[in-house]
C-alpha atoms as a PDB file:
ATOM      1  CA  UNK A   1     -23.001 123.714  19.184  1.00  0.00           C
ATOM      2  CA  UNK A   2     -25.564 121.654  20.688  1.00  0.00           C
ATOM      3  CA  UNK A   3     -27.447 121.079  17.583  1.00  0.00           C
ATOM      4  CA  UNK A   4     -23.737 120.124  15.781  1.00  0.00           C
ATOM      5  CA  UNK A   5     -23.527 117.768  19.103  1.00  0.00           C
ATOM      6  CA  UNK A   6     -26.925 116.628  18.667  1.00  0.00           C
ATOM      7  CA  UNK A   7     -26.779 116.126  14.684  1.00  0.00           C
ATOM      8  CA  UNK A   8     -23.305 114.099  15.331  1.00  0.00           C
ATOM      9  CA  UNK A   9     -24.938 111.489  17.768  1.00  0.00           C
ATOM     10  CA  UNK A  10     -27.717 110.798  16.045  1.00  0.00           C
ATOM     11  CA  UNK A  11     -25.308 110.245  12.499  1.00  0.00           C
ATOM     12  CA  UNK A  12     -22.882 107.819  15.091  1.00  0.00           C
ATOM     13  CA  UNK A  13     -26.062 105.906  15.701  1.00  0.00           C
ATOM     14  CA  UNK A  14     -27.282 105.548  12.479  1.00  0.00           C
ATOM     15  CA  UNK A  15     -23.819 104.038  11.484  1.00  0.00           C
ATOM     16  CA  UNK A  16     -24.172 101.607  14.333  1.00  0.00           C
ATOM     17  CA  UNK A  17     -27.621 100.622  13.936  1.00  0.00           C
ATOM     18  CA  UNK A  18     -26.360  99.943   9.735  1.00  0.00           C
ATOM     19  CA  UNK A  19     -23.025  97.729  10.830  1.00  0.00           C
ATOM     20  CA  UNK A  20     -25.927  95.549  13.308  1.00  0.00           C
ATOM     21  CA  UNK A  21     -28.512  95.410  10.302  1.00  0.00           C
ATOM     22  CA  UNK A  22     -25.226  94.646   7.697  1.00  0.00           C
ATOM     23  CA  UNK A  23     -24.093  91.565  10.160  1.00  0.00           C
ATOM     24  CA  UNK A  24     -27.657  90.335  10.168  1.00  0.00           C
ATOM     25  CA  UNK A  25     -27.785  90.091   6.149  1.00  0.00           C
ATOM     26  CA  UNK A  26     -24.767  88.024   6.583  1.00  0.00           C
ATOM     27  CA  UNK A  27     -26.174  85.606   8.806  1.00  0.00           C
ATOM     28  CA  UNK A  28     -29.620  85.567   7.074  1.00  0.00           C
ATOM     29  CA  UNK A  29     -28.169  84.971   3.612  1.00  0.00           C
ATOM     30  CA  UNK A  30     -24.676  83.500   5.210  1.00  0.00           C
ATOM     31  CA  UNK A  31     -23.570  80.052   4.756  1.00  0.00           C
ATOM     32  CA  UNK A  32     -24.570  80.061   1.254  1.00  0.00           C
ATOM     33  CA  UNK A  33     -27.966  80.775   2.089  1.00  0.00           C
ATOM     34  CA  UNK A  34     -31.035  82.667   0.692  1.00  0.00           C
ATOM     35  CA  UNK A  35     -33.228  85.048   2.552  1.00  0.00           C
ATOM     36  CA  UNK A  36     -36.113  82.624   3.406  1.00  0.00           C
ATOM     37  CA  UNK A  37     -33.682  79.723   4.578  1.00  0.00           C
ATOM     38  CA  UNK A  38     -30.161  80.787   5.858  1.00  0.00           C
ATOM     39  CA  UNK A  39     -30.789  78.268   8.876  1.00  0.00           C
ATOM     40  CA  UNK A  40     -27.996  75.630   8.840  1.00  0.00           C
ATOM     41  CA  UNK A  41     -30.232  73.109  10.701  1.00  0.00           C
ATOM     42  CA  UNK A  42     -32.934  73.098   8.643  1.00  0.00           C
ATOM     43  CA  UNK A  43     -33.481  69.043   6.926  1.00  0.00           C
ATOM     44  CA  UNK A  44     -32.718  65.316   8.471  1.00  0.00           C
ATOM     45  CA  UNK A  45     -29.709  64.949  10.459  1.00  0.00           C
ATOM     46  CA  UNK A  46     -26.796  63.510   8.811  1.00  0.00           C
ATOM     47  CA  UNK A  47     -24.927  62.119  12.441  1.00  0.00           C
ATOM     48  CA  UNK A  48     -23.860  63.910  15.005  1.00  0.00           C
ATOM     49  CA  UNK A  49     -19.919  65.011  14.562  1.00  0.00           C
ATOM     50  CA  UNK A  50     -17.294  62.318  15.983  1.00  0.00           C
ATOM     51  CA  UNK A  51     -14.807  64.773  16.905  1.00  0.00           C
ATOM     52  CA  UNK A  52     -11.080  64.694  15.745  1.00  0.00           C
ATOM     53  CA  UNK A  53      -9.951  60.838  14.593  1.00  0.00           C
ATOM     54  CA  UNK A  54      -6.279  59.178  13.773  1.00  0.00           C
ATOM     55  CA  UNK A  55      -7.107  58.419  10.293  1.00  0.00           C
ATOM     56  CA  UNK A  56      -7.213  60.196   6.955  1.00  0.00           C
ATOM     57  CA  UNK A  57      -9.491  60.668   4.677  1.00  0.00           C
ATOM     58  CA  UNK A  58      -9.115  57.080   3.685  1.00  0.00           C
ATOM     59  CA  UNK A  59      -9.606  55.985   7.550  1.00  0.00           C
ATOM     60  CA  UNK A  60      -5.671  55.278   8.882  1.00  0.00           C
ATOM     61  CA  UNK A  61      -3.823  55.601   5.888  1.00  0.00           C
ATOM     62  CA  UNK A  62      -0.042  55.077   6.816  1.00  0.00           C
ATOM     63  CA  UNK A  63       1.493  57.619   4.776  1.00  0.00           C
ATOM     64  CA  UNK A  64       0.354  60.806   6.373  1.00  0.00           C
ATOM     65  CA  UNK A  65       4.238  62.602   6.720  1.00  0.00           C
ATOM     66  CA  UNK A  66       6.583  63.950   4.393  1.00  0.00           C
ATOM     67  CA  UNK A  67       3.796  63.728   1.517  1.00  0.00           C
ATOM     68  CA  UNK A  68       4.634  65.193  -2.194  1.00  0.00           C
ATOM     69  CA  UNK A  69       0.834  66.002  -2.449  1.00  0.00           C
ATOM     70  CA  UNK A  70      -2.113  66.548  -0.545  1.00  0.00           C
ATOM     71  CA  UNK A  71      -3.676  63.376  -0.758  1.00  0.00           C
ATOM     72  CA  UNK A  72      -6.338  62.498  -3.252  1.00  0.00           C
ATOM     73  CA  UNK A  73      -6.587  66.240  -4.678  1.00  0.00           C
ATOM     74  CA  UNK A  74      -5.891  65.727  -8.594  1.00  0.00           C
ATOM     75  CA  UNK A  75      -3.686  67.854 -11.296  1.00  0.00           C
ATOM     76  CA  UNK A  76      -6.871  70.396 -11.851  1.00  0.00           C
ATOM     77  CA  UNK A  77      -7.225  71.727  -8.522  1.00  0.00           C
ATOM     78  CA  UNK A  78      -3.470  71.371  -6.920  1.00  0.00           C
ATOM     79  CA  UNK A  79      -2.730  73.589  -9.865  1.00  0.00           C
ATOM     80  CA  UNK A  80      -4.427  75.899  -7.999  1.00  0.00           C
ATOM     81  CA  UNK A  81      -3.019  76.006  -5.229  1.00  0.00           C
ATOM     82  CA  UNK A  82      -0.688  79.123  -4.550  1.00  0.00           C
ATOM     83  CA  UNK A  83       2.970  78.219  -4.425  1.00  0.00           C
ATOM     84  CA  UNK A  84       2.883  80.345  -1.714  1.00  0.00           C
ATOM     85  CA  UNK A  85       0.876  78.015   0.448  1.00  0.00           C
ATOM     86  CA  UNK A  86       1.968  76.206   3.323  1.00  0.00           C
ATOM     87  CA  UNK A  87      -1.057  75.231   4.982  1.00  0.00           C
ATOM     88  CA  UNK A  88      -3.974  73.234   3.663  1.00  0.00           C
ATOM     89  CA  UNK A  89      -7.261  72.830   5.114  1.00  0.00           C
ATOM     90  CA  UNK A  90      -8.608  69.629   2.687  1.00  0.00           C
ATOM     91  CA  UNK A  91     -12.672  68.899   2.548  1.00  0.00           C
ATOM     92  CA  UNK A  92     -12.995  65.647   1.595  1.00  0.00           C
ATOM     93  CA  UNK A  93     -17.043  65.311   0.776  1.00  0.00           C
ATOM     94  CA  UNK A  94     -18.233  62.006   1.092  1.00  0.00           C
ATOM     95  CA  UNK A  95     -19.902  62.351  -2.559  1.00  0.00           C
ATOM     96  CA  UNK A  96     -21.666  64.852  -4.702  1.00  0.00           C
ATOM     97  CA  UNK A  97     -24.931  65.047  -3.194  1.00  0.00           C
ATOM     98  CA  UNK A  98     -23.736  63.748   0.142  1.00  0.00           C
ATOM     99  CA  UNK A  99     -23.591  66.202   3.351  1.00  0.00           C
ATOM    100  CA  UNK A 100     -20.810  64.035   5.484  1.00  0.00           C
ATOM    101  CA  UNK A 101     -17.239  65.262   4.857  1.00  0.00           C
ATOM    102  CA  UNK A 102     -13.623  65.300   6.441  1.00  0.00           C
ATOM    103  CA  UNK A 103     -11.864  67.755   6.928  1.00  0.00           C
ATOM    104  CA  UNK A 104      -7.730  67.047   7.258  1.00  0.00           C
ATOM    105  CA  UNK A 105      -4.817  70.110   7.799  1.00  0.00           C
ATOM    106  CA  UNK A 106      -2.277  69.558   6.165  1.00  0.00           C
ATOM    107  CA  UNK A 107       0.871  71.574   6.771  1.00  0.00           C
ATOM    108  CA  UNK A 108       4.492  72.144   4.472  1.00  0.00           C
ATOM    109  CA  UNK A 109       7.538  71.262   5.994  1.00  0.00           C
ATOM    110  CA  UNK A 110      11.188  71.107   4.292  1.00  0.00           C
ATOM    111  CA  UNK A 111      10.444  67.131   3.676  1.00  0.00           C
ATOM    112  CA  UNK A 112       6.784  67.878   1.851  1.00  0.00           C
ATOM    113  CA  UNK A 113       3.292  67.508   3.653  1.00  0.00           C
ATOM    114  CA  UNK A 114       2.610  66.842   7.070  1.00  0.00           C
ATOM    115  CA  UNK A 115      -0.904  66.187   8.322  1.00  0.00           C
ATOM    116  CA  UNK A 116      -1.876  67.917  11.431  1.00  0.00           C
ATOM    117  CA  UNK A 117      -5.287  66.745  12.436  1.00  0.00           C
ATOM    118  CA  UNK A 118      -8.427  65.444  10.870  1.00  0.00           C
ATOM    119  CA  UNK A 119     -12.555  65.923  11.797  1.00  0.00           C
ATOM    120  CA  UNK A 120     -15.555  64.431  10.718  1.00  0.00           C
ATOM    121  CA  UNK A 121     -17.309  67.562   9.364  1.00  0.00           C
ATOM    122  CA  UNK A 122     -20.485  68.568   7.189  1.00  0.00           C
ATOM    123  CA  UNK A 123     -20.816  70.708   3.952  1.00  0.00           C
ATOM    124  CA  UNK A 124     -23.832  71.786   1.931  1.00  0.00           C
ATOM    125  CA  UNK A 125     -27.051  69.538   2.760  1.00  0.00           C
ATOM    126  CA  UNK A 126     -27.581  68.570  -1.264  1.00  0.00           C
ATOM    127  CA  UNK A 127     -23.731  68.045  -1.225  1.00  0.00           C
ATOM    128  CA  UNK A 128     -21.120  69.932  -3.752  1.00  0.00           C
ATOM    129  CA  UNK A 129     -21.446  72.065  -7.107  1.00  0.00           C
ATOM    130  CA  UNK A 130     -18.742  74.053  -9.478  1.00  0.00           C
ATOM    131  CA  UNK A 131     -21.462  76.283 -10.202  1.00  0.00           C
ATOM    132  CA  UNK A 132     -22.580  77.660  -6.829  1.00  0.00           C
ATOM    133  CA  UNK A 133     -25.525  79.862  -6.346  1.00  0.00           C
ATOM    134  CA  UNK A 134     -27.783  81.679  -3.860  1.00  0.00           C
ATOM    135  CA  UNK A 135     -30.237  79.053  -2.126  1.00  0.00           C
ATOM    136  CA  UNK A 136     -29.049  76.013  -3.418  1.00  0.00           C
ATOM    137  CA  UNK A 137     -27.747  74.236  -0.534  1.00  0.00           C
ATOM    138  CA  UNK A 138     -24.631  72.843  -2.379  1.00  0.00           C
ATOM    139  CA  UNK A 139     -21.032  73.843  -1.351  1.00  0.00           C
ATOM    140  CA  UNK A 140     -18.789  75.376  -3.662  1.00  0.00           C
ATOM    141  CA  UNK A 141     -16.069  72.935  -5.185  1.00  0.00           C
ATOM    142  CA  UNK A 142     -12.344  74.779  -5.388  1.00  0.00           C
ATOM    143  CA  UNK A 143      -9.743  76.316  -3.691  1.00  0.00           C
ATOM    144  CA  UNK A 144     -10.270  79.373  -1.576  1.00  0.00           C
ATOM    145  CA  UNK A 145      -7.977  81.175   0.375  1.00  0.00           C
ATOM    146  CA  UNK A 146      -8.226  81.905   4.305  1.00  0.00           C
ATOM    147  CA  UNK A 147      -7.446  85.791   5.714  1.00  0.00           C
ATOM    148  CA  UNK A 148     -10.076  86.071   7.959  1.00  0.00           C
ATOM    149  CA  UNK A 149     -12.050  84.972  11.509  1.00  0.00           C
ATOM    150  CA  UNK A 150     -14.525  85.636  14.011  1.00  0.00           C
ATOM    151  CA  UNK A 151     -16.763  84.728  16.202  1.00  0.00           C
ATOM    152  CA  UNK A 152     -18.902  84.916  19.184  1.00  0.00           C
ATOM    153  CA  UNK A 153     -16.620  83.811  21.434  1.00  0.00           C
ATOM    154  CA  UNK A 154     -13.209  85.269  22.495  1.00  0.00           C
ATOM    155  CA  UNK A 155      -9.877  85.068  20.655  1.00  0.00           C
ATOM    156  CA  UNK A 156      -8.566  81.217  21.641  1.00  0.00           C
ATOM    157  CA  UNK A 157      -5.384  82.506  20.111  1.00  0.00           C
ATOM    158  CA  UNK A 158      -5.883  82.568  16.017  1.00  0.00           C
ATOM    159  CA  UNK A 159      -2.945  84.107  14.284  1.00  0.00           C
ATOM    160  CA  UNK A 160      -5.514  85.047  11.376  1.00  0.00           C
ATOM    161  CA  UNK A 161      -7.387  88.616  12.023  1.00  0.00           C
ATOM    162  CA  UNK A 162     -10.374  87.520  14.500  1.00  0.00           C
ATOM    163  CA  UNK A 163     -13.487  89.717  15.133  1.00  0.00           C
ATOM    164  CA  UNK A 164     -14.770  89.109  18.382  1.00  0.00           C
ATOM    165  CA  UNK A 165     -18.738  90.150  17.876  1.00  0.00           C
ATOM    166  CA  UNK A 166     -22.027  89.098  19.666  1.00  0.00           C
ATOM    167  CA  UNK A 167     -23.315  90.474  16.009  1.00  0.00           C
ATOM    168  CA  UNK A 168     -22.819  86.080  14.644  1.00  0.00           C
ATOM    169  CA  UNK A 169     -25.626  84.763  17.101  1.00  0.00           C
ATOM    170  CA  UNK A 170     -27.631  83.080  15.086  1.00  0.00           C
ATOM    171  CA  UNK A 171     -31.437  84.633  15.090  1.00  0.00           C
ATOM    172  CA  UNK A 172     -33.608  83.330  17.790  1.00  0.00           C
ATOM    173  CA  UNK A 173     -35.983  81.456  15.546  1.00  0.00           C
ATOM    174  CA  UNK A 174     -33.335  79.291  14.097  1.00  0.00           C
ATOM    175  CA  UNK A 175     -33.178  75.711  15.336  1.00  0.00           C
ATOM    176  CA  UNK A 176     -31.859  75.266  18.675  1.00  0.00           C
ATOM    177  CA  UNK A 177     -28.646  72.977  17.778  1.00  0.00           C
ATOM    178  CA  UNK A 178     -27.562  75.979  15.526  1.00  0.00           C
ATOM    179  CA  UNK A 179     -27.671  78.522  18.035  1.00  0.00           C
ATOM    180  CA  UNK A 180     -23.482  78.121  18.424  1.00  0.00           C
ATOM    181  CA  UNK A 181     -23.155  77.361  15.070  1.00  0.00           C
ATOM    182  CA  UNK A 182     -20.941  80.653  14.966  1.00  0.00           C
ATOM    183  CA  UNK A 183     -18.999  81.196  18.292  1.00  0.00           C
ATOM    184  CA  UNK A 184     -15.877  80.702  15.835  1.00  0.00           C
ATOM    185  CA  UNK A 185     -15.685  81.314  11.733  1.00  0.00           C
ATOM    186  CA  UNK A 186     -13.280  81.100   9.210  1.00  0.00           C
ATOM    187  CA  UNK A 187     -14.270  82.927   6.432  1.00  0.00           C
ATOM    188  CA  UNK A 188     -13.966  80.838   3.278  1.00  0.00           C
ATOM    189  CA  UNK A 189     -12.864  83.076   0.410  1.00  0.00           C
ATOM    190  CA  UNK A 190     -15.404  82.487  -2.048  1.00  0.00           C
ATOM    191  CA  UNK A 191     -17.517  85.817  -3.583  1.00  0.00           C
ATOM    192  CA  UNK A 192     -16.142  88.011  -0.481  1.00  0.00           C
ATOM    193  CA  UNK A 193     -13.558  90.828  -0.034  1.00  0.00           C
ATOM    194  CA  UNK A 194     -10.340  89.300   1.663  1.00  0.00           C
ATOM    195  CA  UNK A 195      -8.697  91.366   4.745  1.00  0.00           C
ATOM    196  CA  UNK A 196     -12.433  92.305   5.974  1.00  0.00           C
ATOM    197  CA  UNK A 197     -14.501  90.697   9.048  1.00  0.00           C
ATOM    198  CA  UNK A 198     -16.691  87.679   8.170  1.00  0.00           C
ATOM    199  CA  UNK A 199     -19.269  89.455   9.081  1.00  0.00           C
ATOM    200  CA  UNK A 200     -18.576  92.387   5.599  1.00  0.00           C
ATOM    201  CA  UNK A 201     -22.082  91.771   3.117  1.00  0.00           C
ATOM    202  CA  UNK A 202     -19.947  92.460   0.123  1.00  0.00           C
ATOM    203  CA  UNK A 203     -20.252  90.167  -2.794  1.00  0.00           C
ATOM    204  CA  UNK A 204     -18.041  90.779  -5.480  1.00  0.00           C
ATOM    205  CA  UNK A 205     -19.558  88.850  -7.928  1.00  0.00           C
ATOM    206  CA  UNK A 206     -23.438  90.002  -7.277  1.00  0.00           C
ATOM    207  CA  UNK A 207     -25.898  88.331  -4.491  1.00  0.00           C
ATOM    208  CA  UNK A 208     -26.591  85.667  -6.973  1.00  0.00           C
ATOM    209  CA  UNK A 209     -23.721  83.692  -6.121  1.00  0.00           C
ATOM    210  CA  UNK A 210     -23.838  83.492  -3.103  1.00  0.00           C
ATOM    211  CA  UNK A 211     -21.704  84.302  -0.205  1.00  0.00           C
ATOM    212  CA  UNK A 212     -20.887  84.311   3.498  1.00  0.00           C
ATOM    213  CA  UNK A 213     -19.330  80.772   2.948  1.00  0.00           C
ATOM    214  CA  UNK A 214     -17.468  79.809   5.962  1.00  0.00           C
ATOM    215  CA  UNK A 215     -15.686  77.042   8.033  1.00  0.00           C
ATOM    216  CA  UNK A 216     -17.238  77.204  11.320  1.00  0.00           C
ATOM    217  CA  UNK A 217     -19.008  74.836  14.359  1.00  0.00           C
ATOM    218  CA  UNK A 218     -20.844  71.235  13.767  1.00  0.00           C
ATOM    219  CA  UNK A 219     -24.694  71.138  14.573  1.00  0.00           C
ATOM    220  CA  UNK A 220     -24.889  67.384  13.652  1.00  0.00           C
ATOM    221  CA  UNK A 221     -26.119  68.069   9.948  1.00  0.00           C
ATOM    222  CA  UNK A 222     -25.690  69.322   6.690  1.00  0.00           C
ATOM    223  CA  UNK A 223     -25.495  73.209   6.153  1.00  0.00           C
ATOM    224  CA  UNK A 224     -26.491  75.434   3.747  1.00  0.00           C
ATOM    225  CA  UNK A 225     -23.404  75.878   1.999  1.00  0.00           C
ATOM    226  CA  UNK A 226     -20.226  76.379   4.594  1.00  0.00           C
ATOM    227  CA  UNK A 227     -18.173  73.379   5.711  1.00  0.00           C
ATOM    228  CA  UNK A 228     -18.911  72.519   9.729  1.00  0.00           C
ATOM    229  CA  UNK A 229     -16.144  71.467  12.003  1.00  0.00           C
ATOM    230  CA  UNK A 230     -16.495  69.919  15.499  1.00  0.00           C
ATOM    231  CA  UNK A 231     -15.052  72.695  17.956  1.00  0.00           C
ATOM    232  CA  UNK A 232     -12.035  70.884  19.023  1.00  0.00           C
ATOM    233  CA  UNK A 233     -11.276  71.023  15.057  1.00  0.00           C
ATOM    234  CA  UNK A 234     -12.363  74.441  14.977  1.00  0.00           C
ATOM    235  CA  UNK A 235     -10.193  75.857  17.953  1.00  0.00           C
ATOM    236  CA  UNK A 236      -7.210  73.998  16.452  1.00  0.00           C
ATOM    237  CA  UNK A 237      -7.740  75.584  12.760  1.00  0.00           C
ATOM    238  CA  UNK A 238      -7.448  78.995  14.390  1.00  0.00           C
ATOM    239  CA  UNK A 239      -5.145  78.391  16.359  1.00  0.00           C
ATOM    240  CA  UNK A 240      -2.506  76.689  13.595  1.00  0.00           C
ATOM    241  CA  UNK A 241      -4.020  78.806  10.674  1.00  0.00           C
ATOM    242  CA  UNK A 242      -1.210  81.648  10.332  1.00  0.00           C
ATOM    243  CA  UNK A 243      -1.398  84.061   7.462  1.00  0.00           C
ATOM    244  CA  UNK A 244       2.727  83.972   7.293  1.00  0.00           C
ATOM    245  CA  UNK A 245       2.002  80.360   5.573  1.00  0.00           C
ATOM    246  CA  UNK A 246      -0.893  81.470   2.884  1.00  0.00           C
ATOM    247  CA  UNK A 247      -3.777  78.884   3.793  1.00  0.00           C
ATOM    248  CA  UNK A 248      -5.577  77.546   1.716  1.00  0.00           C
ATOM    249  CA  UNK A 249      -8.793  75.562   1.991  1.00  0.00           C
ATOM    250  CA  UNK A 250      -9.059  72.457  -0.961  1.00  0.00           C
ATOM    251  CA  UNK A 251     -13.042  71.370  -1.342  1.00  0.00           C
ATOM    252  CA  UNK A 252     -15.353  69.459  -2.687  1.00  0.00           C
ATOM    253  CA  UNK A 253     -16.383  65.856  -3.134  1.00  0.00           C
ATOM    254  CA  UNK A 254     -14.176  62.958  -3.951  1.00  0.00           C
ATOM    255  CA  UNK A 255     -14.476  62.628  -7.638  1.00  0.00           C
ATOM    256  CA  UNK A 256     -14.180  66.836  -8.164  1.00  0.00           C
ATOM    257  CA  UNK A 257     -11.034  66.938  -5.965  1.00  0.00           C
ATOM    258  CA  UNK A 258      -9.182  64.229  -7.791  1.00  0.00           C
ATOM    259  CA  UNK A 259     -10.098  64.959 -11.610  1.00  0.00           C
END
């Protein structure tokens, strides 16, 4: 009995020690990132994040209630958009190979579109591709759907699934202004398995497309692939995101979203 005991531990902590190396892969290669450079502050600062703002993506543009469409997202992508969807998280990147972005919600009311809040944000430090791969610091252009949270921090009261994990601190040597990069996450659903923790290594579509793509805290600068959100933006995402209304997140840079 005591070598069944004894056998059983050691199996238990062999599990464990494979969910702490599993989360690590995500954060090494998260973001978008390869293996040699998964640190979102790597490169020049793009400007520290300004926090939420009154204006729109077009800086205080008055119609921003009752909307037919999200603003400035073309034919091509609001096709695909779920008709299910009631929220939308919009990434408006400044241009192609430009790191700035906004990010606007955008929620569905009886009367159309409502806009619930907007943040100066980052994406990818090379800026946006429809081809994303492993390493290339570009953000992947398209619609994605949102099931899934985390963090390092507690639960500030996200209606989406939220793992609570000290398994998203950044590793030591990355830069200093990353090191709360991930006290909350959204897990953008790009080359992932929806209904599982941000922190799940799967990749549907092989390694070589990257992964671990998420919405989560501004450093300043440009990232390797996820879109960063100042934490006042971040705490209200989770807390509005509800999985009742089918987010959505709608990215990319100007001239992809409206084709």
């Amino acid at each position: 009995m005591r070598t069944a005991g004894r056998a059983m531990r050691m199996a238990g902590r062999a599990i464990r020690m494979a969910a702490v190396a599993a989360a690590g892969l995500v954060l090494l290669v998260g973001c978008g990132g390869g293996t040699g450079g998964g640190r979102d502050g790597g490169g020049k600062d793009d400007g520290a994040a300004k926090g939420e703002r009154p204006g729109g993506p077009d800086r205080g543009g008055s119609a921003t209630t009752h909307l037919k469409h999200i603003p400035e997202v073309g034919a091509a992508l609001r096709a695909r958009i779920p008709a299910a969807s009631r929220q939308v998280v919009a990434v408006y990147g400044a241009g192609v190979n430009s790191a700035d972005a906004t990010v606007v919600l955008y929620d569905k009311g009886a009367n159309g579109w409502d806009r619930q809040g907007s943040w100066d944000a980052h994406n990818g430090r090379r800026g946006w591709t429809v081809n994303h791969h492993e390493g290339d610091k570009r953000s992947p252009v398209g619609v994605f759907t949102l099931t899934d949270a985390g963090g390092v921090l507690a639960d500030p009261g996200a209606k989406l699934p939220y793992t609570h994990s000290s398994a998203f601190t950044p590793p030591s040597y990355w830069s200093k202004n990353t090191r709360h990069d991930f006290d909350y996450v959204v897990a953008i659903n790009y080359n992932r398995v929806k209904g599982t923790s941000p922190l799940d290594p799967t990749r549907p579509e092989g390694q070589s497309k990257g992964g671990g793509v998420w919405l989560h805290m501004d450093h300043g600068s440009g990232t390797s692939a996820c879109v960063s959100v100042p934490k006042t933006g971040m705490r209200a995402l989770l807390r509005a995101l509800d999985p009742a209304r089918h987010p959505v997140v709608v990215m990319g840079d100007k001239a992809h979203l409206a084709a």
